[in-house]
C-alpha atoms as a PDB file:
ATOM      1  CA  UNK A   1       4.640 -19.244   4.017  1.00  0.00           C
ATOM      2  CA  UNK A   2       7.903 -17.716   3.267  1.00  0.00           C
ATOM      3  CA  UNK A   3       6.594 -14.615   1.820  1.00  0.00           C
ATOM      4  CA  UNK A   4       4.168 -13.457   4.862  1.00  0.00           C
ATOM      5  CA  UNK A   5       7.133 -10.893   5.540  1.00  0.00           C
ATOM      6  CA  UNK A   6       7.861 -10.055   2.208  1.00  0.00           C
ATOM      7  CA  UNK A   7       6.922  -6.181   2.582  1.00  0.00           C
ATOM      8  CA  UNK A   8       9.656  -5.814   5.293  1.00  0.00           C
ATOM      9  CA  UNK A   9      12.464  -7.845   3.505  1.00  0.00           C
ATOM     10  CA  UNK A  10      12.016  -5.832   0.498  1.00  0.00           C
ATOM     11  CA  UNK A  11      11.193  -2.191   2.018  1.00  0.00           C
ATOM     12  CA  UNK A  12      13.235  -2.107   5.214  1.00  0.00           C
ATOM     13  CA  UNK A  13      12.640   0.368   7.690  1.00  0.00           C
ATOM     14  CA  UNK A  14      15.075   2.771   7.455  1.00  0.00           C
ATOM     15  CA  UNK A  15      14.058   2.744   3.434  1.00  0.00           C
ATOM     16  CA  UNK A  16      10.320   3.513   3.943  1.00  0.00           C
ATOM     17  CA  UNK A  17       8.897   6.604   2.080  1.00  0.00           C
ATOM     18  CA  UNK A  18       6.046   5.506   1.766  1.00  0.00           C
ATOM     19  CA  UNK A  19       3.117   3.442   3.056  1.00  0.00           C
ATOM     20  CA  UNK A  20       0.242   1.877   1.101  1.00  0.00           C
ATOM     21  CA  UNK A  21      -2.443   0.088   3.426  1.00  0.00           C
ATOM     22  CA  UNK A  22      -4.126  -2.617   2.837  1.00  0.00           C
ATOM     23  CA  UNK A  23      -6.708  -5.154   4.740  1.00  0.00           C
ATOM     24  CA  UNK A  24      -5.798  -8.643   4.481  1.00  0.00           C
ATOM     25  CA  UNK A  25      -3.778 -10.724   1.123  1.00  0.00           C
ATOM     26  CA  UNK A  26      -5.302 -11.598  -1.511  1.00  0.00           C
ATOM     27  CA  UNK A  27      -7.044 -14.725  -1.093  1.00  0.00           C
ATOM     28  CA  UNK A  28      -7.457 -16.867  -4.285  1.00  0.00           C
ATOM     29  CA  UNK A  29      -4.989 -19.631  -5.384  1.00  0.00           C
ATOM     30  CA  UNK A  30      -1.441 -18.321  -6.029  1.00  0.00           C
ATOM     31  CA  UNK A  31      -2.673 -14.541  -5.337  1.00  0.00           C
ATOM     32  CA  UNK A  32      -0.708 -13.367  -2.028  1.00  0.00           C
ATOM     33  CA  UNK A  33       2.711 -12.347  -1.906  1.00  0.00           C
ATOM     34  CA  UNK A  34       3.543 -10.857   1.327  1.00  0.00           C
ATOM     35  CA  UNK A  35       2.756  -7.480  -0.402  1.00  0.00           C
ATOM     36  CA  UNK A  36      -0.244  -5.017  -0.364  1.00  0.00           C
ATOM     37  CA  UNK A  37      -2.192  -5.156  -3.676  1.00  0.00           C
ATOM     38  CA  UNK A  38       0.191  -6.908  -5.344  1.00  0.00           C
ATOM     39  CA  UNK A  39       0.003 -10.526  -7.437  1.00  0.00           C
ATOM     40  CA  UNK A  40       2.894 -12.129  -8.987  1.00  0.00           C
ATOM     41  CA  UNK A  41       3.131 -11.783 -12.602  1.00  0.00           C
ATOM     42  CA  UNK A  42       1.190 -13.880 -14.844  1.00  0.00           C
ATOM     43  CA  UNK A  43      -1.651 -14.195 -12.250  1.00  0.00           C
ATOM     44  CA  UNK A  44      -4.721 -12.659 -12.991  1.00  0.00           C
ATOM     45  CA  UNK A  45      -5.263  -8.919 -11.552  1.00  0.00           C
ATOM     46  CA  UNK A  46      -7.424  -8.358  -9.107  1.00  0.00           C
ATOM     47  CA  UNK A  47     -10.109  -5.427  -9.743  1.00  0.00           C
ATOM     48  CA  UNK A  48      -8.367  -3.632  -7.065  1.00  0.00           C
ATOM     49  CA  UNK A  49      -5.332  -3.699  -8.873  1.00  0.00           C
ATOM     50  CA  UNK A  50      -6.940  -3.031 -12.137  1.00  0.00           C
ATOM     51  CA  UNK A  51      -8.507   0.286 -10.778  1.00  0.00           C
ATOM     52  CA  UNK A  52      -4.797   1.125  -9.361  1.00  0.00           C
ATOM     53  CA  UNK A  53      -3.358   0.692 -12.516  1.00  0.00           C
ATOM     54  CA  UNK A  54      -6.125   3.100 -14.066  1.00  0.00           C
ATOM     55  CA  UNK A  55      -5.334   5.703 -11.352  1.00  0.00           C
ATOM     56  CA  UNK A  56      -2.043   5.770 -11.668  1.00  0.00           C
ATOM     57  CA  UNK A  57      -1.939   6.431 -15.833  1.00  0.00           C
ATOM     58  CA  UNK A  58      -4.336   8.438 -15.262  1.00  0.00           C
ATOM     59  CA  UNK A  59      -2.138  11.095 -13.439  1.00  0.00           C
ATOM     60  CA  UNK A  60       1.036  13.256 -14.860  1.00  0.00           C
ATOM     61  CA  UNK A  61       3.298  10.992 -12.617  1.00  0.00           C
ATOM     62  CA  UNK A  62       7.026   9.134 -13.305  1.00  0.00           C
ATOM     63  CA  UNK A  63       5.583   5.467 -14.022  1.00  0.00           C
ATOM     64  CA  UNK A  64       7.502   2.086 -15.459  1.00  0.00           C
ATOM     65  CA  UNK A  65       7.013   1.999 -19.468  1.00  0.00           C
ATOM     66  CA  UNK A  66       5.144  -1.443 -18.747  1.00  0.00           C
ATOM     67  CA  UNK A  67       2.659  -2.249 -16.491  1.00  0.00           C
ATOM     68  CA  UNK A  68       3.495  -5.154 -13.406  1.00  0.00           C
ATOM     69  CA  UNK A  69       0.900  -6.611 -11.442  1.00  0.00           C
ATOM     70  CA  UNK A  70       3.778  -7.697  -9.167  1.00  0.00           C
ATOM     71  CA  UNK A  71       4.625  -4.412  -6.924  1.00  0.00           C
ATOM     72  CA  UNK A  72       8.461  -5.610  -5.763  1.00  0.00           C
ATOM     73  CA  UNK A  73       9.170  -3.015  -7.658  1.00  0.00           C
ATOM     74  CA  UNK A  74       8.024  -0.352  -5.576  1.00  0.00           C
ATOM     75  CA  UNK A  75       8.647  -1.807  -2.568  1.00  0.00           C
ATOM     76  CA  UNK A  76      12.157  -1.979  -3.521  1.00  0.00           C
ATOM     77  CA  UNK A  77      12.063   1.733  -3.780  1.00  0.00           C
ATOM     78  CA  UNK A  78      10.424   2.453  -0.645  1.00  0.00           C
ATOM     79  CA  UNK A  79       6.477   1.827  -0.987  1.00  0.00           C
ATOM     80  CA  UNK A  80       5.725  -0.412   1.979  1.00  0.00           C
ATOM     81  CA  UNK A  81       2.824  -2.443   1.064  1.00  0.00           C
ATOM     82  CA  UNK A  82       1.313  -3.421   4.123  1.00  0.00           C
ATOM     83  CA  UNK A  83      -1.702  -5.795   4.727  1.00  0.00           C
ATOM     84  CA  UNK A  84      -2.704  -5.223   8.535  1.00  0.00           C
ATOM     85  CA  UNK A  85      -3.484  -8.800   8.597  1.00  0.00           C
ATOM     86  CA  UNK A  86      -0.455 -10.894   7.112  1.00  0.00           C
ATOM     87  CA  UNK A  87      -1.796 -13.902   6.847  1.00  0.00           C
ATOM     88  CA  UNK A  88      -5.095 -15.427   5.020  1.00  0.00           C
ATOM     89  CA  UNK A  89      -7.151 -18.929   4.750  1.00  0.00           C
ATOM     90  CA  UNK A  90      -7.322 -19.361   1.031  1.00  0.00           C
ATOM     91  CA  UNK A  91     -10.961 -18.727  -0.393  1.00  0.00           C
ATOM     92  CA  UNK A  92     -11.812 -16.706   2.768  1.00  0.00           C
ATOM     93  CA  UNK A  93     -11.004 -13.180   3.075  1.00  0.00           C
ATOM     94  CA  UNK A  94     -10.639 -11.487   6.462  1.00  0.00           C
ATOM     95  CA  UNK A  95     -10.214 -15.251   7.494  1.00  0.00           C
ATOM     96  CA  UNK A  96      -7.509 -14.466   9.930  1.00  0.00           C
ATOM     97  CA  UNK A  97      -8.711 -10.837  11.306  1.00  0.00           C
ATOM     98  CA  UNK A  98      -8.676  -9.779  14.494  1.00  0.00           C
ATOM     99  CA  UNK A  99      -6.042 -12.867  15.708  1.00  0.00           C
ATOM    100  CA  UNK A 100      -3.373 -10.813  16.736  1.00  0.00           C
ATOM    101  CA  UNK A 101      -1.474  -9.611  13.435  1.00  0.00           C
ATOM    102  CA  UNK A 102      -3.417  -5.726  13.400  1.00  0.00           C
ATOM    103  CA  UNK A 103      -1.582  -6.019  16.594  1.00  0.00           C
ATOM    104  CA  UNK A 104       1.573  -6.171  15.160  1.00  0.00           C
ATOM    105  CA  UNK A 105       0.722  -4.223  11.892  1.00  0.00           C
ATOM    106  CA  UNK A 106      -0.015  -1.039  14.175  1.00  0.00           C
ATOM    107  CA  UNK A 107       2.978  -1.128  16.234  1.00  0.00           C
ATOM    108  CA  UNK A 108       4.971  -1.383  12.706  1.00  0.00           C
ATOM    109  CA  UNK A 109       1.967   2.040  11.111  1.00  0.00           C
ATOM    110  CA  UNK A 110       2.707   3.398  14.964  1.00  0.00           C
ATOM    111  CA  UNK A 111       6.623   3.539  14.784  1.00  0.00           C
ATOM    112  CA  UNK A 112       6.476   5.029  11.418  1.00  0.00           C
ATOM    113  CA  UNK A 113       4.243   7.659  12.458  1.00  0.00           C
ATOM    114  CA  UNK A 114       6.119   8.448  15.243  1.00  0.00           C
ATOM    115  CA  UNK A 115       9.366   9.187  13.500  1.00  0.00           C
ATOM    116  CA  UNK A 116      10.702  12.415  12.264  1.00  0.00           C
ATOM    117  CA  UNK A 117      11.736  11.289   9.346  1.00  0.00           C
ATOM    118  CA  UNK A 118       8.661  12.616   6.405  1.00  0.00           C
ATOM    119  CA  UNK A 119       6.728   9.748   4.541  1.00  0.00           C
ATOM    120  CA  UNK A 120       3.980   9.571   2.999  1.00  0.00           C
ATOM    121  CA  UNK A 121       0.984   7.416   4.226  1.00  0.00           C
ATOM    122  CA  UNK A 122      -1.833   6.102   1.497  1.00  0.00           C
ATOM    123  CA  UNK A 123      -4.780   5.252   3.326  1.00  0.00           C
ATOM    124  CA  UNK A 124      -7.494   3.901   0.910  1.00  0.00           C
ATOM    125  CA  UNK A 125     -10.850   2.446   2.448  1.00  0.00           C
ATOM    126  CA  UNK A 126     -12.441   3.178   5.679  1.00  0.00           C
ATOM    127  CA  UNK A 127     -10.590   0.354   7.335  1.00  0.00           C
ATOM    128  CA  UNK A 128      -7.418   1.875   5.921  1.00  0.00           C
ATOM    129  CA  UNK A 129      -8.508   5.552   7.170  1.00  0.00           C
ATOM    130  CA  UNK A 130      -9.164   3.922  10.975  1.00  0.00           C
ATOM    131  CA  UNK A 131      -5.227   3.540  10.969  1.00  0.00           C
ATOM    132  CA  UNK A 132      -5.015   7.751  10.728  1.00  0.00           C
ATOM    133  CA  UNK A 133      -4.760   7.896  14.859  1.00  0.00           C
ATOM    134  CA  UNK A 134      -1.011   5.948  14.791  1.00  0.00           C
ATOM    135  CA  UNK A 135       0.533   8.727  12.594  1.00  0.00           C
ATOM    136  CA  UNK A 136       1.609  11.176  15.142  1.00  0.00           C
ATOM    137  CA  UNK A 137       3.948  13.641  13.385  1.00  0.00           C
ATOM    138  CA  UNK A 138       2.676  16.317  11.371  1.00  0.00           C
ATOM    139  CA  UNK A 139       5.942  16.058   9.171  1.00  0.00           C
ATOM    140  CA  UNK A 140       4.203  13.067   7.408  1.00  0.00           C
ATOM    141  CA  UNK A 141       1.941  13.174   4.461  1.00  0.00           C
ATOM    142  CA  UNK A 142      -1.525  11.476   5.192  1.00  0.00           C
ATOM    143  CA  UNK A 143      -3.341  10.642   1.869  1.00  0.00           C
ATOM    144  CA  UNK A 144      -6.909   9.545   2.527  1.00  0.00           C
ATOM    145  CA  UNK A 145      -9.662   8.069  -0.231  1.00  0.00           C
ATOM    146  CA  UNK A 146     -12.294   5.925  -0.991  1.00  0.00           C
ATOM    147  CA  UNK A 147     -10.922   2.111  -1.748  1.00  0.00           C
ATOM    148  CA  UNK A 148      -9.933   1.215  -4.919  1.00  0.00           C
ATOM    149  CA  UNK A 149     -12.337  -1.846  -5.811  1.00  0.00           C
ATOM    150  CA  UNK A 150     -15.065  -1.637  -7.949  1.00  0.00           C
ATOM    151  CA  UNK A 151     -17.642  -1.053  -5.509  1.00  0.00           C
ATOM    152  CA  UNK A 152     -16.190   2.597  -4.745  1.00  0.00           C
ATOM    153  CA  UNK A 153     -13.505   3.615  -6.857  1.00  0.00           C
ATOM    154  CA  UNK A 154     -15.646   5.670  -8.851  1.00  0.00           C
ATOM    155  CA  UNK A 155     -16.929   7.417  -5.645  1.00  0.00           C
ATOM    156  CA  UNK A 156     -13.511   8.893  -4.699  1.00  0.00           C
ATOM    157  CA  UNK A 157     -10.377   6.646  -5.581  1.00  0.00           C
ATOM    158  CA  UNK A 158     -10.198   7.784  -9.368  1.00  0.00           C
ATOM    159  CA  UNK A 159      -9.333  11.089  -9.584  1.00  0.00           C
ATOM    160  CA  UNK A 160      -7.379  11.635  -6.399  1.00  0.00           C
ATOM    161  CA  UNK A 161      -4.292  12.076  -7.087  1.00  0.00           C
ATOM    162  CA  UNK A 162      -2.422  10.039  -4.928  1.00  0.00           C
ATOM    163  CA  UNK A 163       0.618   9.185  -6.529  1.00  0.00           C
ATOM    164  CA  UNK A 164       1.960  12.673  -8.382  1.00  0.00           C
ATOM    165  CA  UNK A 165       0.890  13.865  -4.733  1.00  0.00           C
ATOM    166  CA  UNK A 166       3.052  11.056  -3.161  1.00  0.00           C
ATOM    167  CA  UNK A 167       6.028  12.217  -5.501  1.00  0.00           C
ATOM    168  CA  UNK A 168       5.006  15.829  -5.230  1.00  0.00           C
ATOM    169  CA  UNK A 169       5.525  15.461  -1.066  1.00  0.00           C
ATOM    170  CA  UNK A 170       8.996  13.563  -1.766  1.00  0.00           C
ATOM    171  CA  UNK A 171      10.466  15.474  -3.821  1.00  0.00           C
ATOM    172  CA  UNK A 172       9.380  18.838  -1.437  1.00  0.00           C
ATOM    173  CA  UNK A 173      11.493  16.959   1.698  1.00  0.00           C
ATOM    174  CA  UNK A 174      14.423  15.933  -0.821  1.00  0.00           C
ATOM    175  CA  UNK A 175      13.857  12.486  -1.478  1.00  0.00           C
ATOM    176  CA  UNK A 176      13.600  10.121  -4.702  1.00  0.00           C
ATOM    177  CA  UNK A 177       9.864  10.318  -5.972  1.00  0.00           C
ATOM    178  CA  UNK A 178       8.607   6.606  -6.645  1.00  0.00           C
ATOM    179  CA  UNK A 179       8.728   5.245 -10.356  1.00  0.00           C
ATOM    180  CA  UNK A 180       5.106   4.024 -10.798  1.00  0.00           C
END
């Protein structure tokens, strides 16, 4: 419970340079952690994870010399990993959909999108890629691909390039590139 808002306490607003979207936590025993994709260390990785984990050392991109299921790190250094639902029965994905939180989550995907200031928006996953209409300014970066789990990694999420293009855009509107 005292991690649903983990995402904002560790990526403030005014720190956000980019946004990773995701659906819901994860849902097995000890797997959510208030952020996007991310399990604590020493809990198993999810095949989602796994197949971001391939991407990224897969690409000519600054990364961490070890591997860390748990993403703090980027969120520390302005990744916001946001789940559009926060919270999540365990055992039951999508459990608590559509009960008010994607209400919240787009006002949050809205007010970034309406700012001047240039991120960079990952959108992974049709469900993801629905969220496209609350980015308004064309100063932003909007990243769009298949979803990283096994079903359809391999039909768009490997290969794309997200994070040297993530860095690429960052570095272009003088900012810090990420540290995979």
């Amino acid at each position: 419970m005292d991690e649903i808002f983990a995402c904002f306490s560790l990526t403030p607003y005014s720190s956000v340079k980019a946004v990773i979207v995701g659906q819901d936590p994860y849902h097995e025993e000890n797997q959510a952690m208030g952020l996007s994709f991310s399990v604590r260390e020493g809990v198993p990785e999810p095949p989602s994870l796994k197949n971001i984990k391939e991407e990224i050392y897969s690409e000519d991109v600054e990364k961490a010399p070890e591997w860390s299921s748990d993403l703090s790190r980027w969120a520390r250094q302005g990744v916001l990993l946001l789940n559009s639902t926060l919270t999540v029965i365990e055992h039951r994905a999508a459990s608590h959909a559509n009960r008010g939180w994607e209400i919240f989550t787009d006002n949050v995907l809205s007010a970034l999108g309406k700012s001047d200031d240039p991120r960079v928006f990952m959108l992974w996953g049709s469900y993801a890629r629905s969220k496209k209409t609350l980015i308004e300014k064309k100063c932003h970066l909007i990243l769009e691909s298949a979803h990283p789990s096994p079903l359809s990694a391999y039909r768009g999420f490997f290969g794309n390039g997200h994070f040297r293009k993530c860095n690429e855009f960052l570095k272009s509107v003088g900012k810090e590139p990420i540290y995979w």
